[in-house]
PDB file of N, CA and C in Angstrom:
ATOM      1  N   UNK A   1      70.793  33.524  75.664  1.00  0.00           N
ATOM      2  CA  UNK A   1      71.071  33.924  74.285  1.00  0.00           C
ATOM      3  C   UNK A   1      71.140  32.695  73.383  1.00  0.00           C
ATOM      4  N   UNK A   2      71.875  31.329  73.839  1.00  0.00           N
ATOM      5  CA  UNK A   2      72.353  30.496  73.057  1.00  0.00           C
ATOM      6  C   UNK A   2      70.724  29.938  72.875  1.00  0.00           C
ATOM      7  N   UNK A   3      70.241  29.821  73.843  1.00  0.00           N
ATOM      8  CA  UNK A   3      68.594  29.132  73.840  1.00  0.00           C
ATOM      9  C   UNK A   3      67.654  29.516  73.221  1.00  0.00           C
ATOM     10  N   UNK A   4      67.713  30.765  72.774  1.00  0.00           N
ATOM     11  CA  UNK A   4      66.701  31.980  72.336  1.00  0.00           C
ATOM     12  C   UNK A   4      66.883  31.574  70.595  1.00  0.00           C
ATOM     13  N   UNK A   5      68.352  31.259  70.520  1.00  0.00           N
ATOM     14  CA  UNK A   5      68.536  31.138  69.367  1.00  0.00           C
ATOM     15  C   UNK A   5      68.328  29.215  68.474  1.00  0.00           C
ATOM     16  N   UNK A   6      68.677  29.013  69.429  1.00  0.00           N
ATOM     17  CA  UNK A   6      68.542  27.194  69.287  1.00  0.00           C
ATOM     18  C   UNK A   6      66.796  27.199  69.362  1.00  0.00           C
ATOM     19  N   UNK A   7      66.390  27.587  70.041  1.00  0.00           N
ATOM     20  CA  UNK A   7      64.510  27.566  69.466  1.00  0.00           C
ATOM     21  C   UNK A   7      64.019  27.783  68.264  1.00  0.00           C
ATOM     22  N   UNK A   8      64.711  28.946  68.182  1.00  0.00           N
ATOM     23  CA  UNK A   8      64.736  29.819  66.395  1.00  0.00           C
ATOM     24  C   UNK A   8      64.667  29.219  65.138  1.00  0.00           C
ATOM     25  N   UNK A   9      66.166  28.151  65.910  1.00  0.00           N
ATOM     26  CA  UNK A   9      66.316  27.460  64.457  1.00  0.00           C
ATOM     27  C   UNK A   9      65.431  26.100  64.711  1.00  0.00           C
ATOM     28  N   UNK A  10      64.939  25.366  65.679  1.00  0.00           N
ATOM     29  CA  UNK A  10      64.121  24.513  65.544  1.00  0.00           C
ATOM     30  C   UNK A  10      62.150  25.142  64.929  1.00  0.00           C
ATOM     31  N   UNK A  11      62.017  26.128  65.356  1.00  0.00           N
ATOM     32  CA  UNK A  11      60.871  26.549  64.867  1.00  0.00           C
ATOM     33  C   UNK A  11      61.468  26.534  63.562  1.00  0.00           C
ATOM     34  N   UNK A  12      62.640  27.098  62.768  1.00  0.00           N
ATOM     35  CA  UNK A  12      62.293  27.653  61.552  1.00  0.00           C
ATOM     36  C   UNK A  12      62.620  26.315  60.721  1.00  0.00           C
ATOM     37  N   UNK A  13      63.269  24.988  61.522  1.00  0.00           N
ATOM     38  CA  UNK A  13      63.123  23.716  60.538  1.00  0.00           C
ATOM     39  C   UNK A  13      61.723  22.828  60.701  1.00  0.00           C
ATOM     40  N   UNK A  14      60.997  23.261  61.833  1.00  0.00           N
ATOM     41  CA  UNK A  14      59.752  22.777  61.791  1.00  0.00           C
ATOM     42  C   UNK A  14      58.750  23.477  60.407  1.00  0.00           C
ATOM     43  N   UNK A  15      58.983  24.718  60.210  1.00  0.00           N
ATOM     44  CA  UNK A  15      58.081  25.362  59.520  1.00  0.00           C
ATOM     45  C   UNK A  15      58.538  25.392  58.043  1.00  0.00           C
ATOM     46  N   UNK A  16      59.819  25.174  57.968  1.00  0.00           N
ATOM     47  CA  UNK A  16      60.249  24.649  56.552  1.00  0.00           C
ATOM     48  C   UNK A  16      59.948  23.513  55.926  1.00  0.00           C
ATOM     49  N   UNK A  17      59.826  22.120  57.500  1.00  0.00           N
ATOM     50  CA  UNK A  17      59.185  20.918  57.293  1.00  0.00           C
ATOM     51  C   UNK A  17      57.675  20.881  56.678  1.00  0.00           C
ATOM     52  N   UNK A  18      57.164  22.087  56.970  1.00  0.00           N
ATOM     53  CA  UNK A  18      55.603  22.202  56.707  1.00  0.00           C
ATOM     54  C   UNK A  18      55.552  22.485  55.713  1.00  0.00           C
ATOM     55  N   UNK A  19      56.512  23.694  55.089  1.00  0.00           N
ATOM     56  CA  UNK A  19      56.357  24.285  53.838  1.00  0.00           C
ATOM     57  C   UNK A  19      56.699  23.179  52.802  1.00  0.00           C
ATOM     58  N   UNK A  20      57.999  22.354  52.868  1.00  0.00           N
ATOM     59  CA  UNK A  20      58.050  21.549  51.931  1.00  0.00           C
ATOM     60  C   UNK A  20      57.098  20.726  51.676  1.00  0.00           C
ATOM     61  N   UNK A  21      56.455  19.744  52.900  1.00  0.00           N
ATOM     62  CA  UNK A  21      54.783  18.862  52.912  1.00  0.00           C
ATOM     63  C   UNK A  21      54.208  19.547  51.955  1.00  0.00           C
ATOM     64  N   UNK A  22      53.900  20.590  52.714  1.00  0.00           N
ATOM     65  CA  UNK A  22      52.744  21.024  51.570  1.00  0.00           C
ATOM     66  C   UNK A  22      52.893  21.764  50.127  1.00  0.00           C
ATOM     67  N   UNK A  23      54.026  21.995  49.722  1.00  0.00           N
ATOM     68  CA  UNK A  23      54.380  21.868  48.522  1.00  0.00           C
ATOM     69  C   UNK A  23      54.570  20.638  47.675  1.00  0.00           C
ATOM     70  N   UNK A  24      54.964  19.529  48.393  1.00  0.00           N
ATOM     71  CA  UNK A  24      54.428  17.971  47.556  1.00  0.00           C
ATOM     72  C   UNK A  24      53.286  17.854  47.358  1.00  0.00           C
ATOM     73  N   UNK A  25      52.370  18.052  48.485  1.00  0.00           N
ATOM     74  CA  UNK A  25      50.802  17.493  48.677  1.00  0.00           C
ATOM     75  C   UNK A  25      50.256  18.061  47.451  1.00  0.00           C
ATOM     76  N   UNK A  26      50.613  19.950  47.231  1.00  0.00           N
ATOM     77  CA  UNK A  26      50.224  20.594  46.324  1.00  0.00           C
ATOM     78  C   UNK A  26      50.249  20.471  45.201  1.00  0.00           C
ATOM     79  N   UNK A  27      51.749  19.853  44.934  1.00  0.00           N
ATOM     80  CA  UNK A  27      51.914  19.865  43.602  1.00  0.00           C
ATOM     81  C   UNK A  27      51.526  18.107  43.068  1.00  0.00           C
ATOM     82  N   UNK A  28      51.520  16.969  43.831  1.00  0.00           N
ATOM     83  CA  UNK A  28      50.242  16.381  44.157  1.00  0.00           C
ATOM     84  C   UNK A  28      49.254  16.018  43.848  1.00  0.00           C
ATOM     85  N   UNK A  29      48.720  16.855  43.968  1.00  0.00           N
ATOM     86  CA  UNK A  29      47.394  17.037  43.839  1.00  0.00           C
ATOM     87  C   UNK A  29      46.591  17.555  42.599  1.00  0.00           C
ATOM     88  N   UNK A  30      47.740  18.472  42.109  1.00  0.00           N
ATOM     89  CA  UNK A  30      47.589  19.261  40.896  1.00  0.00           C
ATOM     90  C   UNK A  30      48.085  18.515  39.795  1.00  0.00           C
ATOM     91  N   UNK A  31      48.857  17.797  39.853  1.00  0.00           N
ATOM     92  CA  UNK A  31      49.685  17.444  38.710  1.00  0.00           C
ATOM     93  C   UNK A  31      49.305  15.561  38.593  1.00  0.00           C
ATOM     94  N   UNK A  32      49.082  14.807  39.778  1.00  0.00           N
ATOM     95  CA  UNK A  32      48.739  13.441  39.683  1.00  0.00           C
ATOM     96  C   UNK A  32      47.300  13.150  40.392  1.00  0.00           C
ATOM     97  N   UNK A  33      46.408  14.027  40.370  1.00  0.00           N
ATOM     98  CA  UNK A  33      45.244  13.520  40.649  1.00  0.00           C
ATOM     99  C   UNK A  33      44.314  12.377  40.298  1.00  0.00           C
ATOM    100  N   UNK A  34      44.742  12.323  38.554  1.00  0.00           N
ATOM    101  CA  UNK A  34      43.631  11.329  37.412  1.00  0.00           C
ATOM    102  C   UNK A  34      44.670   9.995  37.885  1.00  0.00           C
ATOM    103  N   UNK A  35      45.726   9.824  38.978  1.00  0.00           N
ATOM    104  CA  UNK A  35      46.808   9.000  39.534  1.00  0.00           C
ATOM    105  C   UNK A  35      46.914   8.799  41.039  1.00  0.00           C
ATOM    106  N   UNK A  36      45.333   9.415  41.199  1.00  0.00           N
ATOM    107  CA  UNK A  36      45.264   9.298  42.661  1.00  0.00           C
ATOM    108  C   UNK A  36      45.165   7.779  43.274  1.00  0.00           C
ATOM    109  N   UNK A  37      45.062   6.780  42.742  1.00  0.00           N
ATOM    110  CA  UNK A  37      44.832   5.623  43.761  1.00  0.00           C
ATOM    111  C   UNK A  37      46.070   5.314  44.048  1.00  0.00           C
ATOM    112  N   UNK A  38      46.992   5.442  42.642  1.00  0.00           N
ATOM    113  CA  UNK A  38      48.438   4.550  42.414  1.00  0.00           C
ATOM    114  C   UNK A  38      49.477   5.373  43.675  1.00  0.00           C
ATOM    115  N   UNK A  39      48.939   6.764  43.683  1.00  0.00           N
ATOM    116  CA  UNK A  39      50.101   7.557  44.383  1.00  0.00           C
ATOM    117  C   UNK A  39      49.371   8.158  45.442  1.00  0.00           C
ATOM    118  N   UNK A  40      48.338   7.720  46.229  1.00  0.00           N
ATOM    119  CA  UNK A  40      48.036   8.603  47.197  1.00  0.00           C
ATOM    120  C   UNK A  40      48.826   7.940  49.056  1.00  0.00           C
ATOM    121  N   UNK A  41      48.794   6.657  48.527  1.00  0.00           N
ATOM    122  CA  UNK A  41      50.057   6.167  50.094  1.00  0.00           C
ATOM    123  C   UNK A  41      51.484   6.448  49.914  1.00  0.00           C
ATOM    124  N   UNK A  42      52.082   6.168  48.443  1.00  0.00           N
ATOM    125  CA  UNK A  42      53.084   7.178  48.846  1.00  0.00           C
ATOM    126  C   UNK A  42      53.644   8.440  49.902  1.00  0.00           C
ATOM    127  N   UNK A  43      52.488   9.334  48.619  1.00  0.00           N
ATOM    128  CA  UNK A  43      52.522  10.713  49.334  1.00  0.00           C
ATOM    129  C   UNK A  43      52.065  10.901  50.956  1.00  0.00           C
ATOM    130  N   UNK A  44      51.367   9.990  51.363  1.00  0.00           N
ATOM    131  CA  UNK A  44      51.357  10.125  52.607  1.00  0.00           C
ATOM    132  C   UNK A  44      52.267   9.393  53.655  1.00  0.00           C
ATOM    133  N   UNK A  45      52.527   8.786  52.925  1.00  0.00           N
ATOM    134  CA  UNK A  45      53.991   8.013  53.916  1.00  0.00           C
ATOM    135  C   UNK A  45      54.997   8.743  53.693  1.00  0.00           C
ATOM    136  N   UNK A  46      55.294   9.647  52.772  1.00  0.00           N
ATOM    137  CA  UNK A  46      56.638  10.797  52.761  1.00  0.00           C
ATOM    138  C   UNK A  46      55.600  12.063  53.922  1.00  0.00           C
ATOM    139  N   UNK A  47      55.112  12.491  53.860  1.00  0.00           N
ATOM    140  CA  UNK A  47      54.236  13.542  54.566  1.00  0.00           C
ATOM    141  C   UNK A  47      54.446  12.953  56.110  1.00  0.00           C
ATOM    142  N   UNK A  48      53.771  11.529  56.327  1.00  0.00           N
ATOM    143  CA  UNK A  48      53.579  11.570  57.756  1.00  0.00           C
ATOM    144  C   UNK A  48      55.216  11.041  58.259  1.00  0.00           C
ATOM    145  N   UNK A  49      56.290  10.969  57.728  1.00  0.00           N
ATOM    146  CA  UNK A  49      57.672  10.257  57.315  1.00  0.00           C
ATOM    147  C   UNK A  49      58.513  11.777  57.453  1.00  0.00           C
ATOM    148  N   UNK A  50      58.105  12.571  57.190  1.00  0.00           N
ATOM    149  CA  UNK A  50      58.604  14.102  57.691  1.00  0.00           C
ATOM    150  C   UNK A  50      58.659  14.459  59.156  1.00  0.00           C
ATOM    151  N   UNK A  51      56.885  14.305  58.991  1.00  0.00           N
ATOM    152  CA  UNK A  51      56.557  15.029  60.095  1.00  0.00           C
ATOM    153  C   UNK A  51      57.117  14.612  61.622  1.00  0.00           C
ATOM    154  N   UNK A  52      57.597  12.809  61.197  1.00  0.00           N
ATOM    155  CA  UNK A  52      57.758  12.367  62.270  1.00  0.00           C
ATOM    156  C   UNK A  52      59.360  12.219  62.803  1.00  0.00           C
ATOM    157  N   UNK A  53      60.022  12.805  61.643  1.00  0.00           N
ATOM    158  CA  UNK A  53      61.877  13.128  61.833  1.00  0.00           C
ATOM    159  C   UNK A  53      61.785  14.248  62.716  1.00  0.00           C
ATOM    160  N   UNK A  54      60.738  15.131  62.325  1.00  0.00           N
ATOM    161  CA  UNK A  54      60.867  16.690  62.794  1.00  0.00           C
ATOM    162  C   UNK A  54      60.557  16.483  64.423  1.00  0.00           C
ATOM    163  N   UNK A  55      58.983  16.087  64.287  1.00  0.00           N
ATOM    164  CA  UNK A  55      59.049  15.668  65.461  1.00  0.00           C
ATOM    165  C   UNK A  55      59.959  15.371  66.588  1.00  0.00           C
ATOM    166  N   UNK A  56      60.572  13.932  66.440  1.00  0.00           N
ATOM    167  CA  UNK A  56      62.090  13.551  67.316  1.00  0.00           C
ATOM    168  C   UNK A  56      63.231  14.532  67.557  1.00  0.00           C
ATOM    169  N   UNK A  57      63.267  15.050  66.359  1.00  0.00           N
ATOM    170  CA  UNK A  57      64.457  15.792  66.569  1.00  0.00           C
ATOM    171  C   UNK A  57      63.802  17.087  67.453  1.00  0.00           C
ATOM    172  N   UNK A  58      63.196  17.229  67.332  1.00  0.00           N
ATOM    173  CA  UNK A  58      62.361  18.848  67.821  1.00  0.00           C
ATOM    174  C   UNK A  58      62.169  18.089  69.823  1.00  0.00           C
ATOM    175  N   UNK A  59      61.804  16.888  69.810  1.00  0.00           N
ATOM    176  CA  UNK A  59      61.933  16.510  71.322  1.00  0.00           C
ATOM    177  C   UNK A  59      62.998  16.173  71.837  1.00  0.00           C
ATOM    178  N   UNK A  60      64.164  15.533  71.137  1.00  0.00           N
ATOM    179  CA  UNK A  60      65.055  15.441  71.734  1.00  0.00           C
ATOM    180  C   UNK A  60      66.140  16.914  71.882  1.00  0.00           C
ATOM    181  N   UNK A  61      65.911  17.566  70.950  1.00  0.00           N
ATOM    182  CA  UNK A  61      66.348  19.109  71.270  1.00  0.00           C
ATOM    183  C   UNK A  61      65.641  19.260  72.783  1.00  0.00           C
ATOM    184  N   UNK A  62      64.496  19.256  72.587  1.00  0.00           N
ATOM    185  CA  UNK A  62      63.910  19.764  73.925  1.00  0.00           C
ATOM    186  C   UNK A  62      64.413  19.211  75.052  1.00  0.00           C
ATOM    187  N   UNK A  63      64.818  17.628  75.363  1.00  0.00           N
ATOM    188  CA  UNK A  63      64.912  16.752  75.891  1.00  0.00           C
ATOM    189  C   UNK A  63      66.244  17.360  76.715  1.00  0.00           C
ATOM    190  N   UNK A  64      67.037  17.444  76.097  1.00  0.00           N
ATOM    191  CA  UNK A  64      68.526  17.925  76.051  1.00  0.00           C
ATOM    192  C   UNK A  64      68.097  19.541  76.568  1.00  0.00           C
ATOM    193  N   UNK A  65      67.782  20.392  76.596  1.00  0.00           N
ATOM    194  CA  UNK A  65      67.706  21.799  77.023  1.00  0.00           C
ATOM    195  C   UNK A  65      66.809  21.639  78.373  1.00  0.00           C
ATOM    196  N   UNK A  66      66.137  20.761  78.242  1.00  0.00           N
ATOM    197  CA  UNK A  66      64.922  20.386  79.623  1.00  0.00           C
ATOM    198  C   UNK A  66      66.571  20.682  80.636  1.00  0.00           C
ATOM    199  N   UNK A  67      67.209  19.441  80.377  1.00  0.00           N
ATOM    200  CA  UNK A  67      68.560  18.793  81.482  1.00  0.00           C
ATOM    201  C   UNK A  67      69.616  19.801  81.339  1.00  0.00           C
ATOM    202  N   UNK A  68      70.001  20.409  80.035  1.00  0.00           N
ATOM    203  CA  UNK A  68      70.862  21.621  80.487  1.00  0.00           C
ATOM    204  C   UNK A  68      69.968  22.721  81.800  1.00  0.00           C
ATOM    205  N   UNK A  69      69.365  23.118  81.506  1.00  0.00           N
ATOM    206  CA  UNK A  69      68.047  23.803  82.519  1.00  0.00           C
ATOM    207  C   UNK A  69      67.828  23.621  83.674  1.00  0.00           C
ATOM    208  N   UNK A  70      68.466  22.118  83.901  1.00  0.00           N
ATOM    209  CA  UNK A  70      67.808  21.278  85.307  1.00  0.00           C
ATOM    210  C   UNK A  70      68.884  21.733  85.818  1.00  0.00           C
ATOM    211  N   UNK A  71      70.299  21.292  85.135  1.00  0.00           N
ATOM    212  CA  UNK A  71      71.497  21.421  85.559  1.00  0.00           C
ATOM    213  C   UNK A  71      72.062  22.610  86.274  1.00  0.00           C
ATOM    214  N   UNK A  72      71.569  24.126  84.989  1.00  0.00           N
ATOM    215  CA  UNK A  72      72.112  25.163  85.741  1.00  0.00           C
ATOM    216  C   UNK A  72      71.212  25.816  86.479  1.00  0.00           C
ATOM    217  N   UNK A  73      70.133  24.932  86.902  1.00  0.00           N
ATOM    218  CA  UNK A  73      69.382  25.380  88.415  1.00  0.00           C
ATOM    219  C   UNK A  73      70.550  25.429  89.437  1.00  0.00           C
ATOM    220  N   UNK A  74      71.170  24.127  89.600  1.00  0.00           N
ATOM    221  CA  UNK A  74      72.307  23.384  90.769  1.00  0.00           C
ATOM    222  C   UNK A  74      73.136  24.397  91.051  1.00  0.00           C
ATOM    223  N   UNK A  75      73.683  24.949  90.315  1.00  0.00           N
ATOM    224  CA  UNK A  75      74.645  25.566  89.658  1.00  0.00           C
ATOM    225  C   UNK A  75      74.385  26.769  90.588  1.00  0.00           C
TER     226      UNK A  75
END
């Protein structure tokens, strides 16, 4: 139960992580294009600067449930 639900909420901060990305990229794109040279590493260093918090945290969740898992094999 506790696991079913701890997935839940890591899918639903992964997919919030996505939604926000691509609501910068979007708005972005739309709004600073004729500003594309000045601001296009920014925006991608916040984008790939997301993706890669989510990431860690999303493996070390895993990391940690792998070894709870291992544990109550023993058990």
């Amino acid at each position: 139960m506790m696991l079913n639900m701890l997935k839940k909420y890591i899918l639903f901060q992964w997919k919030f992580c996505e939604e926000i990305c691509s609501v910068i990229l979007t708005y972005y794109f739309f709004y600073f294009y004729p500003l594309y040279p000045f601001y296009q590493k920014q925006i991608i260093l916040i984008y790939q600067k997301q993706i890669i918090l989510k990431t860690q945290m999303y493996l070390s969740i895993n990391h940690l449930l792998k070894k709870r898992l291992v544990a109550w094999e023993f058990i």
